[in-house]
Protein backbone atom coordinates (compact mmCIF):
# COMPACT_ATOMS: atom_id res chain seq x y z
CA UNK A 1 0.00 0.00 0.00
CA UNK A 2 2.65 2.36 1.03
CA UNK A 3 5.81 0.99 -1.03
CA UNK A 4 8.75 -1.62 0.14
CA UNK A 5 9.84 1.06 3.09
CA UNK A 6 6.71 3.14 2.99
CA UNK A 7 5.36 1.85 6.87
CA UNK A 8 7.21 1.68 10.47
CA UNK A 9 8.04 -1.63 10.88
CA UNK A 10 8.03 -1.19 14.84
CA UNK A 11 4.27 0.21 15.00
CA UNK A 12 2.69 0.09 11.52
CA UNK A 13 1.95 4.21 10.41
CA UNK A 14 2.60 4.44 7.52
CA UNK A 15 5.51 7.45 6.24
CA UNK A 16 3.45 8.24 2.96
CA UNK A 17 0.52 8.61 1.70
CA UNK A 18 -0.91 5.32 0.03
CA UNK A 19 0.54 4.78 -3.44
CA UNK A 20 -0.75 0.81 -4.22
CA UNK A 21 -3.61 -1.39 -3.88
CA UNK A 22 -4.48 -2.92 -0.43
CA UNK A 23 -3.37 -6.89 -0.41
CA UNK A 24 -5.76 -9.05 1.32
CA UNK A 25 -5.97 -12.57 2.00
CA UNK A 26 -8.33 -14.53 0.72
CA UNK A 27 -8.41 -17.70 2.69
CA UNK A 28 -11.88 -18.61 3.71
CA UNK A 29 -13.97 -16.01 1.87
CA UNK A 30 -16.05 -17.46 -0.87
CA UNK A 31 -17.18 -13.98 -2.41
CA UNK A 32 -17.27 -10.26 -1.53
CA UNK A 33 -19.99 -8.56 -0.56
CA UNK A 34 -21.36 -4.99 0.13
CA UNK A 35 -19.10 -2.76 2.19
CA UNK A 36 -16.54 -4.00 4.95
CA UNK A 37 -13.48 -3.43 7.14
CA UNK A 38 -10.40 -5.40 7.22
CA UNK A 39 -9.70 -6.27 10.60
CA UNK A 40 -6.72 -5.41 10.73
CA UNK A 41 -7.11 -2.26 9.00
CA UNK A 42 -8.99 -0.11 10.56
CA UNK A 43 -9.61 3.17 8.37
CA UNK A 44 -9.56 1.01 5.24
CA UNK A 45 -12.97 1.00 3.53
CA UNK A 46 -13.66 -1.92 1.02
CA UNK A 47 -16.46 -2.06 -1.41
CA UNK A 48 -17.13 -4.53 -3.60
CA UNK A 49 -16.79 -3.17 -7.00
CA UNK A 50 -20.52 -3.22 -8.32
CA UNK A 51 -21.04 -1.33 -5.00
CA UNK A 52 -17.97 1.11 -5.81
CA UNK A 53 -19.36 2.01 -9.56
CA UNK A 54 -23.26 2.38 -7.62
CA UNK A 55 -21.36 5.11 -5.51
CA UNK A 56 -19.24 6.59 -8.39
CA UNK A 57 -22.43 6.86 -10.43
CA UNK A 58 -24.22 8.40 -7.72
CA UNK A 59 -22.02 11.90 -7.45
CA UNK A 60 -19.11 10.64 -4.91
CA UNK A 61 -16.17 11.14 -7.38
CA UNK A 62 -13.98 8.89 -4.73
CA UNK A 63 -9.99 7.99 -4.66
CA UNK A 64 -10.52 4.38 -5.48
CA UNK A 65 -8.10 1.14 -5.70
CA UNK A 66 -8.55 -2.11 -6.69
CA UNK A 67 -8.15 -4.40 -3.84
CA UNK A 68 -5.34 -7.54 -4.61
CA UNK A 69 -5.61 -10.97 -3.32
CA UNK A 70 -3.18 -13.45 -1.68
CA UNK A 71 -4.32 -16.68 -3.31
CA UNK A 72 -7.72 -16.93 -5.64
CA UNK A 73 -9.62 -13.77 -5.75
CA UNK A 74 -13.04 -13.95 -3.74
CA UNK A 75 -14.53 -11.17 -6.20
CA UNK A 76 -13.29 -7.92 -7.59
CA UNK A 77 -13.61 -4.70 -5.26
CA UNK A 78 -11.95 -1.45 -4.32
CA UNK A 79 -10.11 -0.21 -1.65
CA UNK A 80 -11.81 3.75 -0.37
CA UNK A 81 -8.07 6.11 -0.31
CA UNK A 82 -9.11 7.98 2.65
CA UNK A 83 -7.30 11.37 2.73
CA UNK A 84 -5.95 13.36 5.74
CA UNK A 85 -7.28 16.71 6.30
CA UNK A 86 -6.55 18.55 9.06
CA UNK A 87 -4.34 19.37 11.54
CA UNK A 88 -6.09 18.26 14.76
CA UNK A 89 -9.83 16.72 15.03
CA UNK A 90 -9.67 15.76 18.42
CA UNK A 91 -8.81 18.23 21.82
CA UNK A 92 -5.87 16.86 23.28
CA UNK A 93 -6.64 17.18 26.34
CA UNK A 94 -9.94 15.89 26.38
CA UNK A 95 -8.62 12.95 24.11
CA UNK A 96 -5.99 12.48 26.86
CA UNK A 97 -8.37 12.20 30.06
CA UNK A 98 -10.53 9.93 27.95
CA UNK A 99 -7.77 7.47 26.93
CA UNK A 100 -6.39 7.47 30.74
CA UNK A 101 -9.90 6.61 32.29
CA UNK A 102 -10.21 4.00 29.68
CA UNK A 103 -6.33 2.37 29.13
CA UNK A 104 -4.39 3.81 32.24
CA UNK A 105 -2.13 5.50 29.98
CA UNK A 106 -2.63 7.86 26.52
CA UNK A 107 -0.57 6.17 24.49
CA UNK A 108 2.58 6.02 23.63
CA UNK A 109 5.41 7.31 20.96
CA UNK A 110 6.96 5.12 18.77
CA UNK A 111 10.67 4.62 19.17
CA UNK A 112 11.59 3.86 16.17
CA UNK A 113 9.37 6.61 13.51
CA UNK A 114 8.22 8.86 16.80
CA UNK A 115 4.85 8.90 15.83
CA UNK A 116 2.24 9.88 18.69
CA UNK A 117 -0.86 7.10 18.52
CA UNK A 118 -3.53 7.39 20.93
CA UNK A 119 -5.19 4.27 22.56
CA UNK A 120 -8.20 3.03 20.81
CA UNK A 121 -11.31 4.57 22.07
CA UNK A 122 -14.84 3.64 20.92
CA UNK A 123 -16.90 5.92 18.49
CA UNK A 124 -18.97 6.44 21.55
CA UNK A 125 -15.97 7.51 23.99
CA UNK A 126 -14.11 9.55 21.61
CA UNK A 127 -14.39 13.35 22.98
CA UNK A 128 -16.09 16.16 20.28
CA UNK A 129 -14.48 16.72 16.85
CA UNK A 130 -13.41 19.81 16.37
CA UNK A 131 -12.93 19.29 12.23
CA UNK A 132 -16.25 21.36 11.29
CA UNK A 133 -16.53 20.44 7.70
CA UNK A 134 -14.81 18.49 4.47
CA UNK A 135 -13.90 20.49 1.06
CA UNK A 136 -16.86 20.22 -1.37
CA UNK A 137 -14.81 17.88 -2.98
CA UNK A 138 -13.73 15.43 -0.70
CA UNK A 139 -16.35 12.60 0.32
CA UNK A 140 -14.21 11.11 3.07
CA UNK A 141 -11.54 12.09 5.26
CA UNK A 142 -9.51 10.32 7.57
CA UNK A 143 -7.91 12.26 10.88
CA UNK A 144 -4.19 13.30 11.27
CA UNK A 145 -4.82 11.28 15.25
CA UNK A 146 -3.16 8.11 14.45
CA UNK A 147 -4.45 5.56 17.11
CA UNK A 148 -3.52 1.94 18.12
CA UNK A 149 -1.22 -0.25 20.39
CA UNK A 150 1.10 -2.56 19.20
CA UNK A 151 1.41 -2.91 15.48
CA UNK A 152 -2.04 -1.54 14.66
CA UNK A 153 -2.10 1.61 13.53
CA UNK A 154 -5.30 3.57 12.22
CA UNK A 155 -7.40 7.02 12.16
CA UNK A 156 -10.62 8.01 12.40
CA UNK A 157 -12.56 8.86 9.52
CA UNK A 158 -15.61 10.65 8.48
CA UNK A 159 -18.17 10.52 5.67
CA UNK A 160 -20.14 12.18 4.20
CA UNK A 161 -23.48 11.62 5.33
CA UNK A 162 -25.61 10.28 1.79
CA UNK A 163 -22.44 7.82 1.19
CA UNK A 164 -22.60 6.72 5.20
CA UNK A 165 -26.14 5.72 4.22
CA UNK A 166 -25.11 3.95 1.12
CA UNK A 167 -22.80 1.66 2.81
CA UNK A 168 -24.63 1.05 5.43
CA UNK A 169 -27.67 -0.25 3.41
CA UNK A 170 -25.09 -2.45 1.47
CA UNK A 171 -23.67 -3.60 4.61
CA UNK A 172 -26.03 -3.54 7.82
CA UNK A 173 -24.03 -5.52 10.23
CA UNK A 174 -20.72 -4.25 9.44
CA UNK A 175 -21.45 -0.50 9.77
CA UNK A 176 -23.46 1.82 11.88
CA UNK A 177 -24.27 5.86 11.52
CA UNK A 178 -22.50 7.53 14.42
CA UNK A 179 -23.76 11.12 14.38
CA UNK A 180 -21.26 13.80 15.28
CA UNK A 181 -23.54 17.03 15.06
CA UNK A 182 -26.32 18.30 12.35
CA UNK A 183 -24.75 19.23 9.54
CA UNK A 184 -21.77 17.70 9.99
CA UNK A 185 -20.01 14.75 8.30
CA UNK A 186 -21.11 11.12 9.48
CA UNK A 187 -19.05 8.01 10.18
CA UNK A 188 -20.02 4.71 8.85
């Protein structure tokens, strides 16, 4: 996704931007379906592609990838490129008291890349965002918070509220609206 030396090998951010197609393993999936998450992955969005052309056609001009396969392919579907915009969604210091009453701790900074990554909080527990609104252009948008423990590394990302509602209707169990305020971006 990020190139040969593109990721921290110690905790998993990446040190670019996404240049290739997400690589997924297709062991024990017989076919793709609607909208999902890779667990591992956690601001990675994955539509199968009729899904991804239904959402193209209907006025989300998205960046798109095709998704590649370890082993047969399970179906052919696209990878949502989530851009950062921002500089800070989240208070700090409300992000901080959060993460302590829920981990003991904040987080932590990498030692090898020195990137700051909150503790994983639930949609429900994260504090407020501050990021009031998305370009006219831009569809989705992923924070410049990275969070995780360990080698997991993700952000949070919004959506548009029309294409929230599209995926979730493709994809019921996997996804949920979480409101953040009226007139604001959702998050599927």
């Amino acid at each position: 996704m990020h190139g040969e030396d593109g990721w921290c090998r110690s905790c998993g951010v990446p040190r670019r931007p996404q240049c290739g197609s997400l690589i997924l393993q297709s062991r024990g999936l017989k076919s793709v379906e609607g909208a999902w998450v890779p667990n591992w992955q956690f601001d990675a969005y994955c539509l199968e592609r009729a899904l991804a052309e239904q959402v193209v056609a209907s006025g989300f001009p998205l960046p798109l990838l095709p998704i590649e396969w370890h082993g047969q392919p399970p179906g052919d579907a696209m990878q949502i490129v989530a851009p950062t915009m921002g500089v800070a969604w989240f208070d700090p210091a409300e992000l901080r008291a959060r993460t302590i009453a829920k981990h003991g701790a904040a987080g932590a900074s990498c030692d090898e890349c020195g990137v700051w990554r909150w503790y994983p909080l639930l949609s429900e527990e994260m504090p407020p965002y501050r990021y009031a609104a998305m370009d006219d252009d831009v569809h989705v948008a992923a924070s410049p918070e990275w969070f995780g423990d360990g080698h997991k590394a993700f952000r949070q990302v919004i959506v548009r509220r029309a294409l929230a509602e599209m995926i979730v209707a493709a994809s019921p169990r996997d996804f949920r609206i979480h409101e953040f305020a009226t007139g604001s971006p959702a998050s599927a």
